[in-house]
PDB file of N, CA and C in Angstrom:
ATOM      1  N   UNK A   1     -16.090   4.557  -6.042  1.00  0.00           N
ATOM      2  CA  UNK A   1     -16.882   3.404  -5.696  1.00  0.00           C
ATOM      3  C   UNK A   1     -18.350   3.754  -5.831  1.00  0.00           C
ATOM      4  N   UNK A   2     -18.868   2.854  -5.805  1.00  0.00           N
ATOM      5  CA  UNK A   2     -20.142   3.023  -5.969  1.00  0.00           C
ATOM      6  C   UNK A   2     -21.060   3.147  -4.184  1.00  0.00           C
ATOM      7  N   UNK A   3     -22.218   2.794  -4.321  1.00  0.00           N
ATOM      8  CA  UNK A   3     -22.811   3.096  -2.741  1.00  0.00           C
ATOM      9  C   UNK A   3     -22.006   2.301  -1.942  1.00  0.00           C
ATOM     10  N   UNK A   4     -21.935   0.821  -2.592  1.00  0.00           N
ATOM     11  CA  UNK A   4     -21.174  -0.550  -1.478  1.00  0.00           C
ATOM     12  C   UNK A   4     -20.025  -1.157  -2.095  1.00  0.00           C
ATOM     13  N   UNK A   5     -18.757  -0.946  -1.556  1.00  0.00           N
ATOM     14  CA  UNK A   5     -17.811  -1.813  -2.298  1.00  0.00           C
ATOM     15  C   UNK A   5     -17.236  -2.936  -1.248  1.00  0.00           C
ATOM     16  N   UNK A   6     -16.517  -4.059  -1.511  1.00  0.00           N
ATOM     17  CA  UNK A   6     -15.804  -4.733  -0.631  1.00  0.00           C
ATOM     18  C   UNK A   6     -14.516  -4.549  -1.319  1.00  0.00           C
ATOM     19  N   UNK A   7     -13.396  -5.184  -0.577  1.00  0.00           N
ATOM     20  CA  UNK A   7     -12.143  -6.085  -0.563  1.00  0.00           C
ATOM     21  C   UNK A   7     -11.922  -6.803   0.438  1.00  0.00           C
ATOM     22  N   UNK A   8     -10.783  -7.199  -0.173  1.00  0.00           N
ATOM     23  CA  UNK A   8      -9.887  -8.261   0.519  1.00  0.00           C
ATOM     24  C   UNK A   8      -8.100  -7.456   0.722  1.00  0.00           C
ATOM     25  N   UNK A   9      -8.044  -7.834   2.271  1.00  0.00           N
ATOM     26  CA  UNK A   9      -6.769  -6.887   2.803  1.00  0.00           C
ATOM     27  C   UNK A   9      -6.161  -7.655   3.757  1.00  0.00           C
ATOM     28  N   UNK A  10      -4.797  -7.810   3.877  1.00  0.00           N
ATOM     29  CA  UNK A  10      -4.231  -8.343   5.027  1.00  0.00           C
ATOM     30  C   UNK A  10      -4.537  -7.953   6.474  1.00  0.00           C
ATOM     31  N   UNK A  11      -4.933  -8.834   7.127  1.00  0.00           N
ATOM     32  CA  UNK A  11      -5.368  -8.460   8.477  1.00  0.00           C
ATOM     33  C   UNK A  11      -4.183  -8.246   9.274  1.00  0.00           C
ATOM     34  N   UNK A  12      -4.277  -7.074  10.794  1.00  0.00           N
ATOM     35  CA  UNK A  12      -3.137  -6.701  11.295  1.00  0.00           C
ATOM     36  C   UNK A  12      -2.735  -8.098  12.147  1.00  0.00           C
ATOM     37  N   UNK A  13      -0.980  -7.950  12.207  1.00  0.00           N
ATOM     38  CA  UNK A  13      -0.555  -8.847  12.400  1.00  0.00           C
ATOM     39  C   UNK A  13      -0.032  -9.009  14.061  1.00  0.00           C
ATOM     40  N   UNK A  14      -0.331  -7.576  14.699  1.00  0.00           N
ATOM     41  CA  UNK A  14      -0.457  -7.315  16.147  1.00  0.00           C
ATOM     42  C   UNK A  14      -1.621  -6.989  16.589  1.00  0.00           C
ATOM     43  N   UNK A  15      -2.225  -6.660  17.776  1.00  0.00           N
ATOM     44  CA  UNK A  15      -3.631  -6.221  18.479  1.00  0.00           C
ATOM     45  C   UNK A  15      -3.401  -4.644  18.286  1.00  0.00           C
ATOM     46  N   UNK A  16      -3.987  -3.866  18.328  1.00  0.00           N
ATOM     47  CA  UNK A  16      -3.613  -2.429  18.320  1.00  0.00           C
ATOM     48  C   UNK A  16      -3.574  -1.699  16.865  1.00  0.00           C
ATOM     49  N   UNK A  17      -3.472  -2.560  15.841  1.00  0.00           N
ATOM     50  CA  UNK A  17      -3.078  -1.531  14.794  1.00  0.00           C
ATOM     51  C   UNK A  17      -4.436  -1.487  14.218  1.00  0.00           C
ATOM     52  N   UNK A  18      -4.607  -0.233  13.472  1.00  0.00           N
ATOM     53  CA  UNK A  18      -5.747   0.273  12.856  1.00  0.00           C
ATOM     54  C   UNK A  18      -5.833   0.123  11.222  1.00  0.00           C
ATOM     55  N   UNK A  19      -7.105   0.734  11.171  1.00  0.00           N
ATOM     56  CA  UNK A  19      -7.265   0.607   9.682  1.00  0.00           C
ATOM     57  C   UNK A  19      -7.817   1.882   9.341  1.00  0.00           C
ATOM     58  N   UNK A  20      -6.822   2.265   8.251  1.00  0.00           N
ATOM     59  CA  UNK A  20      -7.262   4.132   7.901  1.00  0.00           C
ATOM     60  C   UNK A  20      -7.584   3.699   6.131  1.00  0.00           C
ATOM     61  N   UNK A  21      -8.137   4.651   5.973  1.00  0.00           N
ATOM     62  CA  UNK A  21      -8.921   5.047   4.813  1.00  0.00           C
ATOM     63  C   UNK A  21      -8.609   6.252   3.963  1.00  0.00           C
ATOM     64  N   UNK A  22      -7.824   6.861   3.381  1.00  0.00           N
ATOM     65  CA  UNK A  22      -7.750   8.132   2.893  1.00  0.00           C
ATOM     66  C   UNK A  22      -8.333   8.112   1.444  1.00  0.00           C
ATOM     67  N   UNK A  23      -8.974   9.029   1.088  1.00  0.00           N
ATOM     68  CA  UNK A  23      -9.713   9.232  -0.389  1.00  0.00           C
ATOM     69  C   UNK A  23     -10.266  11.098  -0.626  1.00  0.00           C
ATOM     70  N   UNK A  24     -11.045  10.907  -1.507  1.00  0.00           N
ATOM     71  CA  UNK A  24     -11.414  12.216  -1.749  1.00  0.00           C
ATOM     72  C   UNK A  24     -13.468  12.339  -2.165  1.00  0.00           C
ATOM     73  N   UNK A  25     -13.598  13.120  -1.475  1.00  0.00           N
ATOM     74  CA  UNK A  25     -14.678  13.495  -1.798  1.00  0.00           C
ATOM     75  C   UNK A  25     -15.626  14.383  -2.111  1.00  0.00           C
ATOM     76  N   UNK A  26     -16.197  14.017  -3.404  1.00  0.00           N
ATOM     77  CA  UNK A  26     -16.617  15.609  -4.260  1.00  0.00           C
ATOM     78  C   UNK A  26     -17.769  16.391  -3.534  1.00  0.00           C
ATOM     79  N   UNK A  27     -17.057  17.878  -3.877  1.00  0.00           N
ATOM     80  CA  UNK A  27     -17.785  18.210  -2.813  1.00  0.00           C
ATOM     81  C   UNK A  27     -19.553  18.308  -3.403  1.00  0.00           C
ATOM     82  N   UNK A  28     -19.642  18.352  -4.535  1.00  0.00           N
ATOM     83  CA  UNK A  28     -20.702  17.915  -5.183  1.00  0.00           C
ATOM     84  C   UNK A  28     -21.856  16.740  -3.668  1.00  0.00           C
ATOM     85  N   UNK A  29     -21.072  15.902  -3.386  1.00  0.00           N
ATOM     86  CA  UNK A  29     -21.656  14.878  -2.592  1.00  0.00           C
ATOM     87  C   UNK A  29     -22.202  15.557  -1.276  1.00  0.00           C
ATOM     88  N   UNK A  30     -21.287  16.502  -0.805  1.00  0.00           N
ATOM     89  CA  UNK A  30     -21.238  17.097   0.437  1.00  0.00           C
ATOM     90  C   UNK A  30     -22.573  18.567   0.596  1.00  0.00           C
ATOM     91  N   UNK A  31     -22.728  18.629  -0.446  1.00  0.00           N
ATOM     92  CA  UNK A  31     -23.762  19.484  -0.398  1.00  0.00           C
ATOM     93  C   UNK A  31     -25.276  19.367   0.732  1.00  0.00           C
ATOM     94  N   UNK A  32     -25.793  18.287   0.041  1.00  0.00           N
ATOM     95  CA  UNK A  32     -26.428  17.910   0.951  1.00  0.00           C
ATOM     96  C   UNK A  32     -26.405  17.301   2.833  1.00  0.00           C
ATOM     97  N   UNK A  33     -24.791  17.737   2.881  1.00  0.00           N
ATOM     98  CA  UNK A  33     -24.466  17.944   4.536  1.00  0.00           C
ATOM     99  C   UNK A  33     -23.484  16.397   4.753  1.00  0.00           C
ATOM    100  N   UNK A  34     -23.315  16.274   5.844  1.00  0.00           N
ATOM    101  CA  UNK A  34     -22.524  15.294   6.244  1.00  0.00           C
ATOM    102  C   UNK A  34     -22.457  13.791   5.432  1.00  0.00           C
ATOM    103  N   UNK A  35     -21.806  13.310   4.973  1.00  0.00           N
ATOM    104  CA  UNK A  35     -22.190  11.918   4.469  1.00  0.00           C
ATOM    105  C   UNK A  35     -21.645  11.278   4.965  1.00  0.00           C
ATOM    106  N   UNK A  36     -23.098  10.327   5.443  1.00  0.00           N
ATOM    107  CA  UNK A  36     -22.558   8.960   6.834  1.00  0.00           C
ATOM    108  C   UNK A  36     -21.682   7.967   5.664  1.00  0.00           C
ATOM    109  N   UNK A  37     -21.081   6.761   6.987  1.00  0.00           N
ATOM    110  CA  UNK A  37     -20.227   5.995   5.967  1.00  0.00           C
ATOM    111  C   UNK A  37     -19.961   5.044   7.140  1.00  0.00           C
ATOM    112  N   UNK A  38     -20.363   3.989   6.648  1.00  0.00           N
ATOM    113  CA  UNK A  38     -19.997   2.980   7.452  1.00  0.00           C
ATOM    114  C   UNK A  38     -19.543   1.587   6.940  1.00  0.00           C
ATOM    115  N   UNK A  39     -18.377   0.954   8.068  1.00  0.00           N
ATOM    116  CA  UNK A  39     -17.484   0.042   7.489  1.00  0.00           C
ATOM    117  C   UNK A  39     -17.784  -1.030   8.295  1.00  0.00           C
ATOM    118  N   UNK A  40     -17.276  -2.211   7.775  1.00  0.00           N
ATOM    119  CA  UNK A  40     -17.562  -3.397   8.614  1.00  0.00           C
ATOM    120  C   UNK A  40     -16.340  -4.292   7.859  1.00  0.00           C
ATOM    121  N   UNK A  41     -15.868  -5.013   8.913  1.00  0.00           N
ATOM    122  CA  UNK A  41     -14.410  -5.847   8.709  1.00  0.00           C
ATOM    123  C   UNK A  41     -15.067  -7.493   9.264  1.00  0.00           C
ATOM    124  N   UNK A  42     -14.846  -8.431   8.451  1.00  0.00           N
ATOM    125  CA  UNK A  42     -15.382  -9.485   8.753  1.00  0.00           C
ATOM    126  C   UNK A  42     -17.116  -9.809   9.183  1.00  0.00           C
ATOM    127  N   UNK A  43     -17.449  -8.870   8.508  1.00  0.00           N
ATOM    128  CA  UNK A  43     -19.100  -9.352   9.238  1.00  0.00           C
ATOM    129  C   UNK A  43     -18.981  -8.061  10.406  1.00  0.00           C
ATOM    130  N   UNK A  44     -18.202  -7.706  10.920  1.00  0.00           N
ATOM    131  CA  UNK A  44     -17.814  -6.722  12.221  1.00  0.00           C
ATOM    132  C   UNK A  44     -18.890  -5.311  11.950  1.00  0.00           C
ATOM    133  N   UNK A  45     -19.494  -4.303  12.445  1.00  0.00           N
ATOM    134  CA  UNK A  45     -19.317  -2.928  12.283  1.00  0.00           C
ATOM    135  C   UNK A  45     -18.436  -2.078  12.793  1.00  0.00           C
ATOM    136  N   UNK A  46     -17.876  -1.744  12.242  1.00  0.00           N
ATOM    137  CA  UNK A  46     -16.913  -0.767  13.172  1.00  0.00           C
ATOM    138  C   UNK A  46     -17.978   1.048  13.530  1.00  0.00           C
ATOM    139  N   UNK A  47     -17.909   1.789  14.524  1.00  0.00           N
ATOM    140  CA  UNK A  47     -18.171   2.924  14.792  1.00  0.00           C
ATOM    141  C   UNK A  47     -18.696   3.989  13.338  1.00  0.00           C
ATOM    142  N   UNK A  48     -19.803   4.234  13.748  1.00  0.00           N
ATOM    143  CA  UNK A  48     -20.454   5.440  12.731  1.00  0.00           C
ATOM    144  C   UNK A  48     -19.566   6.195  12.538  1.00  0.00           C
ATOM    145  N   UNK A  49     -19.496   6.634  11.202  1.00  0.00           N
ATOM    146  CA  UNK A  49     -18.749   8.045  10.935  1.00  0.00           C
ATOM    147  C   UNK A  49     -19.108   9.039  10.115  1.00  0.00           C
ATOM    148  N   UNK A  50     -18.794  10.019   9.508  1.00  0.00           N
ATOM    149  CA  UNK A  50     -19.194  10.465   8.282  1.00  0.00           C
ATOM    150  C   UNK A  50     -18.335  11.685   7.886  1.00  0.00           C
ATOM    151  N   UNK A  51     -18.092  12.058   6.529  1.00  0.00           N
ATOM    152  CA  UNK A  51     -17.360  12.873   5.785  1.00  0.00           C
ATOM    153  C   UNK A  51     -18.308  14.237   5.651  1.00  0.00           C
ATOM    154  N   UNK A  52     -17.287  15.443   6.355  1.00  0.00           N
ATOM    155  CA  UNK A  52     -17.815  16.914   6.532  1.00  0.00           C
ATOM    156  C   UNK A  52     -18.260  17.422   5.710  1.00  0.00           C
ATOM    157  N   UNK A  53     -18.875  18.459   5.286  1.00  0.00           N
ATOM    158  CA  UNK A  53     -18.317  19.254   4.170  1.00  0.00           C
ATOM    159  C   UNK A  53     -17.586  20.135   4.974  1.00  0.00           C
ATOM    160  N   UNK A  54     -16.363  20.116   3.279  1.00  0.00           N
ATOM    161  CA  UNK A  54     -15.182  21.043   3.567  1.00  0.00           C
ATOM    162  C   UNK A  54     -14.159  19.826   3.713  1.00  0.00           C
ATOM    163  N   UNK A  55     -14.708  18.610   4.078  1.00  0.00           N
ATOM    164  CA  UNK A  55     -13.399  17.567   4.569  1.00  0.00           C
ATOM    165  C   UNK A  55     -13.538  16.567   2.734  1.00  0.00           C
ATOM    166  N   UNK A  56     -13.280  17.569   1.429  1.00  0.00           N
ATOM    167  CA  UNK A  56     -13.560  16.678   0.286  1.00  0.00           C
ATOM    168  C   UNK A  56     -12.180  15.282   0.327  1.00  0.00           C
ATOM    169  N   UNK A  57     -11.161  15.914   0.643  1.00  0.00           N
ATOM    170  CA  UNK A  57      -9.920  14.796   1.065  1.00  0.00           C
ATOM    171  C   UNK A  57     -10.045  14.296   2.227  1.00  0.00           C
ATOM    172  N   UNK A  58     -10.351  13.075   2.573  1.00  0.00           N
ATOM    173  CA  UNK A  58     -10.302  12.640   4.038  1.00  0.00           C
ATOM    174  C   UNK A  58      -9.480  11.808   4.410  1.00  0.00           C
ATOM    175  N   UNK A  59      -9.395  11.369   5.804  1.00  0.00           N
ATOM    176  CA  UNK A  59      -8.552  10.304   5.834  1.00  0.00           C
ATOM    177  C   UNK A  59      -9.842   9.334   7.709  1.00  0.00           C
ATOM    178  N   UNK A  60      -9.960   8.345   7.631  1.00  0.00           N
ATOM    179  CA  UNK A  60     -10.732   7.520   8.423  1.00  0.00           C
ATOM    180  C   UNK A  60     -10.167   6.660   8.947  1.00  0.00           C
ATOM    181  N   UNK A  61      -9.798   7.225  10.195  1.00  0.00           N
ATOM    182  CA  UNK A  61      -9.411   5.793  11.101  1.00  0.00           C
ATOM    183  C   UNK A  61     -10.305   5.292  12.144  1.00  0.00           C
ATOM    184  N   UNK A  62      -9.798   3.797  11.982  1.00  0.00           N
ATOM    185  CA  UNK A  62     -10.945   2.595  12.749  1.00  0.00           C
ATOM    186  C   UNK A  62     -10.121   1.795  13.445  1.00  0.00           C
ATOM    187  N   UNK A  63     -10.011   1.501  15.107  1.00  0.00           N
ATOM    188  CA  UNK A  63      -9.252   0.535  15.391  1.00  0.00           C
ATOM    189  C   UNK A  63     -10.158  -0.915  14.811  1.00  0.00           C
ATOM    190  N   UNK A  64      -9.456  -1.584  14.379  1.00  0.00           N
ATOM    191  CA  UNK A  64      -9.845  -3.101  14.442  1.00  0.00           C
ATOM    192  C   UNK A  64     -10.080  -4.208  15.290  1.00  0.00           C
ATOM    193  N   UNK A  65     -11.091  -4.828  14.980  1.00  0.00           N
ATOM    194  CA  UNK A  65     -11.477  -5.706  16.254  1.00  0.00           C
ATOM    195  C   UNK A  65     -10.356  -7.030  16.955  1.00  0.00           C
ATOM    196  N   UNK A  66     -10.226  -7.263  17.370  1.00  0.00           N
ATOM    197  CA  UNK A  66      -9.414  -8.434  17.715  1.00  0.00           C
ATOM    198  C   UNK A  66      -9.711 -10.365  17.004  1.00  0.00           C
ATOM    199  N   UNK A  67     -10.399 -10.242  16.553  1.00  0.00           N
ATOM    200  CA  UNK A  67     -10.985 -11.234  16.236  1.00  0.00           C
ATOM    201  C   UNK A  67     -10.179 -11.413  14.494  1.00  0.00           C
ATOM    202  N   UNK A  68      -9.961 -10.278  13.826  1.00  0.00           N
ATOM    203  CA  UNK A  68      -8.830 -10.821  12.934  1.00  0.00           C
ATOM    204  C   UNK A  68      -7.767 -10.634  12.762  1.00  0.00           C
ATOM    205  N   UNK A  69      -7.178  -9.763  14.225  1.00  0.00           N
ATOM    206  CA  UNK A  69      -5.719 -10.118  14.856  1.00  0.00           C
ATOM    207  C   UNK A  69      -4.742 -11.736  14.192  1.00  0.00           C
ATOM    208  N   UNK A  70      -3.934 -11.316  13.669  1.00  0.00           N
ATOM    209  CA  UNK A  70      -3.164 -12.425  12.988  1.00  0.00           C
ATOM    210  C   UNK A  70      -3.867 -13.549  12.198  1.00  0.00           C
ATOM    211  N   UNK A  71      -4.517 -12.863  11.182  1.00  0.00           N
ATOM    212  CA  UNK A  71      -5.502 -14.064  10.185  1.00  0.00           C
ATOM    213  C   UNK A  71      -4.450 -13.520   8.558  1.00  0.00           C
ATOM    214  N   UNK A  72      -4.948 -14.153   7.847  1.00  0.00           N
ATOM    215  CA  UNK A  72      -3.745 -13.981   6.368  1.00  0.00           C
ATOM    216  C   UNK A  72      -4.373 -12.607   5.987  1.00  0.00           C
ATOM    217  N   UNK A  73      -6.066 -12.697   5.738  1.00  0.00           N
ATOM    218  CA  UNK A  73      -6.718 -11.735   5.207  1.00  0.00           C
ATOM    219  C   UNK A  73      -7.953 -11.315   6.050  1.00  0.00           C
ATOM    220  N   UNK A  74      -8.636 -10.212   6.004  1.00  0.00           N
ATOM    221  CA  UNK A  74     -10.142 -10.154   6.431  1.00  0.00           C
ATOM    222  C   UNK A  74     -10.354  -9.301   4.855  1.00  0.00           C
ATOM    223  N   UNK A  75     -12.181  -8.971   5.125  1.00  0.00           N
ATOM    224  CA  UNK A  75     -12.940  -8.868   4.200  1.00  0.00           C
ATOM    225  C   UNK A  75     -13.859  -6.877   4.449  1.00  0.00           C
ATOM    226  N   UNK A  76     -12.888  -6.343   3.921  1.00  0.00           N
ATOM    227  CA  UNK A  76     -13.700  -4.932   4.497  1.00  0.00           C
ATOM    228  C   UNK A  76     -14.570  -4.538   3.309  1.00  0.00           C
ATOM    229  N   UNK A  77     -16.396  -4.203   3.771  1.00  0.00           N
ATOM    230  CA  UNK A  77     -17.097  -3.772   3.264  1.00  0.00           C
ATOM    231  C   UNK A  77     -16.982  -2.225   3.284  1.00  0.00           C
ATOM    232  N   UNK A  78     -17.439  -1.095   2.440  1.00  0.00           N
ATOM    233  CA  UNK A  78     -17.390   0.357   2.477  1.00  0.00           C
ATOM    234  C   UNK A  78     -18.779   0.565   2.273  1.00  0.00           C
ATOM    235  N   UNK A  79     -19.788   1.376   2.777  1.00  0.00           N
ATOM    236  CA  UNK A  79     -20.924   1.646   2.249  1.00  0.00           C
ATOM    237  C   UNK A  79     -21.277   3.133   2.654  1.00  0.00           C
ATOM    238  N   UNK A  80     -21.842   4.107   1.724  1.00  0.00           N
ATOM    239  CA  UNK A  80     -22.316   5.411   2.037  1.00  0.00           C
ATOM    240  C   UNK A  80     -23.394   5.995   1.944  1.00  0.00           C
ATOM    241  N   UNK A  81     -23.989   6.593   2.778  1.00  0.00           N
ATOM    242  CA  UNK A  81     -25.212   6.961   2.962  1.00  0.00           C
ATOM    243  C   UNK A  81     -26.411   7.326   1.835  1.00  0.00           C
ATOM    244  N   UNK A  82     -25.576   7.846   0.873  1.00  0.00           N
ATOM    245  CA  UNK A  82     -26.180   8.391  -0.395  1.00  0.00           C
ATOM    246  C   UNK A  82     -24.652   8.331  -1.732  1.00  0.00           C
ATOM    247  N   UNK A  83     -25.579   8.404  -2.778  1.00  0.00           N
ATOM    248  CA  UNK A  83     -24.722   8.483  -3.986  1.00  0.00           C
ATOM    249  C   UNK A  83     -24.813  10.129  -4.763  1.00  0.00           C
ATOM    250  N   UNK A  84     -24.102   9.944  -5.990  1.00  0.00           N
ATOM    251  CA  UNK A  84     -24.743  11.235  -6.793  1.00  0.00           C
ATOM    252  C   UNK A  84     -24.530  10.289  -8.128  1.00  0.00           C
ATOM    253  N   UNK A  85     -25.310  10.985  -8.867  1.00  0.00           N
ATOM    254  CA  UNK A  85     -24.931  10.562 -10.646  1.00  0.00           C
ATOM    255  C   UNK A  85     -25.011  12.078 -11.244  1.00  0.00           C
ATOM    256  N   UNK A  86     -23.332  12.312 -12.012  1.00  0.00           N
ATOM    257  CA  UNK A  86     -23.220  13.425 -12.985  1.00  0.00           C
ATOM    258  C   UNK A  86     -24.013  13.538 -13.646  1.00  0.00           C
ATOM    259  N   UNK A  87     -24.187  14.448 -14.579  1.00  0.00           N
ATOM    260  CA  UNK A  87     -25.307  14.406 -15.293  1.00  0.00           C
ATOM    261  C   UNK A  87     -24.598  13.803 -16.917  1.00  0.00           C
ATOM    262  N   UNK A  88     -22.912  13.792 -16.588  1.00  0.00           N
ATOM    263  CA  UNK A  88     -22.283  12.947 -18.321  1.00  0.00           C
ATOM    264  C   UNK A  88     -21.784  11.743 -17.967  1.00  0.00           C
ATOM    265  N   UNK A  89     -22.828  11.461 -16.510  1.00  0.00           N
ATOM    266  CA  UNK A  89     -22.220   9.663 -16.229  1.00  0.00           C
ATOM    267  C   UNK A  89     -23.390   9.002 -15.548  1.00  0.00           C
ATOM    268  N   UNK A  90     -23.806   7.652 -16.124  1.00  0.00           N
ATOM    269  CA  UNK A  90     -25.089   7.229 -15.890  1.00  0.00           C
ATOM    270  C   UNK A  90     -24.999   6.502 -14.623  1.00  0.00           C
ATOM    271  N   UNK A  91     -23.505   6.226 -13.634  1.00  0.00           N
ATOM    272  CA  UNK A  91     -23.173   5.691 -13.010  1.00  0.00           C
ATOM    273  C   UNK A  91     -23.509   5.858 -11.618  1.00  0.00           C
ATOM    274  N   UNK A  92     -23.577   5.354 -10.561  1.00  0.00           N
ATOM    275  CA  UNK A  92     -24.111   5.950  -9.078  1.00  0.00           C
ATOM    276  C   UNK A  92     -22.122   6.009  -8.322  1.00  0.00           C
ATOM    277  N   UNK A  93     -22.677   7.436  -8.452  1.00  0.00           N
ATOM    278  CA  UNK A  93     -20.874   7.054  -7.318  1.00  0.00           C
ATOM    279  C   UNK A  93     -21.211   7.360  -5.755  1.00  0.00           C
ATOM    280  N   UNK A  94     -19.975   6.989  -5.353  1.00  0.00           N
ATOM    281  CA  UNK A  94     -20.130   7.346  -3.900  1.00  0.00           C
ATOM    282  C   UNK A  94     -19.287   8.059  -3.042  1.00  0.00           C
ATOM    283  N   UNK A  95     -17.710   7.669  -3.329  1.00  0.00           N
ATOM    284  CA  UNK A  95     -16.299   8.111  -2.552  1.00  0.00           C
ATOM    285  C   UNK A  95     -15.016   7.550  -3.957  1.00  0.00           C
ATOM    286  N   UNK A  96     -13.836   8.423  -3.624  1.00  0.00           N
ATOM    287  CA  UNK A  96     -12.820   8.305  -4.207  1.00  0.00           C
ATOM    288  C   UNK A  96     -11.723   7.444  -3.526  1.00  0.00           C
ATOM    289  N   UNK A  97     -11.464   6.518  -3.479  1.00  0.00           N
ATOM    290  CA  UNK A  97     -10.222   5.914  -2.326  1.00  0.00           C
ATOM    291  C   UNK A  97      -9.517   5.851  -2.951  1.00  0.00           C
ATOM    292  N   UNK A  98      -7.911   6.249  -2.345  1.00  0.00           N
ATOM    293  CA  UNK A  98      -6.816   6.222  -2.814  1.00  0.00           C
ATOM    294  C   UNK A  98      -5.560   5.042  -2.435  1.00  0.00           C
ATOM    295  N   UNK A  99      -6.273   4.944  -0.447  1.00  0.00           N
ATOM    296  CA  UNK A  99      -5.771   3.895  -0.196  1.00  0.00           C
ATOM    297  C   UNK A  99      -5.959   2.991   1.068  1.00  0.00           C
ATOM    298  N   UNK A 100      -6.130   2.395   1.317  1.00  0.00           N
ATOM    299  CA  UNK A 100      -6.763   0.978   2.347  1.00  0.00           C
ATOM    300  C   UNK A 100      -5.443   0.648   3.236  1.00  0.00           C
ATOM    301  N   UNK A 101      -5.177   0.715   4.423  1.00  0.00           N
ATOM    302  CA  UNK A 101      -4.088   0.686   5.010  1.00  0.00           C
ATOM    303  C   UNK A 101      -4.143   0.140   6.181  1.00  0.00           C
ATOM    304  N   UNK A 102      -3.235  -0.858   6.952  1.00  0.00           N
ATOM    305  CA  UNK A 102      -3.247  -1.530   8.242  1.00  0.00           C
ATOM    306  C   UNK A 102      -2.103  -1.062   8.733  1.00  0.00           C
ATOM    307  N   UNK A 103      -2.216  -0.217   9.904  1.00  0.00           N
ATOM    308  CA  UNK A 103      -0.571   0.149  10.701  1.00  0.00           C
ATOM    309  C   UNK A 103      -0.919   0.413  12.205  1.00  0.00           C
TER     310      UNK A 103
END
């Protein structure tokens, strides 16, 4: 992804269940120390976080707010503190996600 990505994801269909994040991150990114990362579900913020170095595979869990407790879909934004650009890609990246999950 780049610095900011969205989707669209089924919202949980009980109170209680969370939303995890697992992806990978180069450690290229991590050099420069912790990279913050913050999510927001409906307009929502959910809790600061950020990816270690040493943690290039992560996985991020967020309980979810109650407010899209049994809706069809909500709308999760991803955004990260900083990017990198390779030097054989003109592109700004940010994180690797593998997968977006409600349980």
């Amino acid at each position: 992804m780049p610095r900011r990505a969205a989707l669209r994801m089924g919202a949980p269909a009980t109170a209680g269940q969370k939303l995890y994040l697992r992806g990978a991150c180069p450690d290229e990114q991590l050099a420069a120390g912790p990279l913050p990362v913050t999510v927001t579900v409906d307009g929502a913020t959910l809790p600061a976080t950020a990816i270690r170095p040493g943690d290039s595979a992560f996985e991020l869990v967020f309980a979810l707010p109650d407010s899209v407790v049994g809706k069809k879909e909500m709308r999760i934004t991803v955004e990260v503190g900083r990017v990198i650009r390779p030097p054989s890609d003109p592109r700004e990246l940010g994180l690797a996600f593998g997968a977006f999950e409600v349980r």
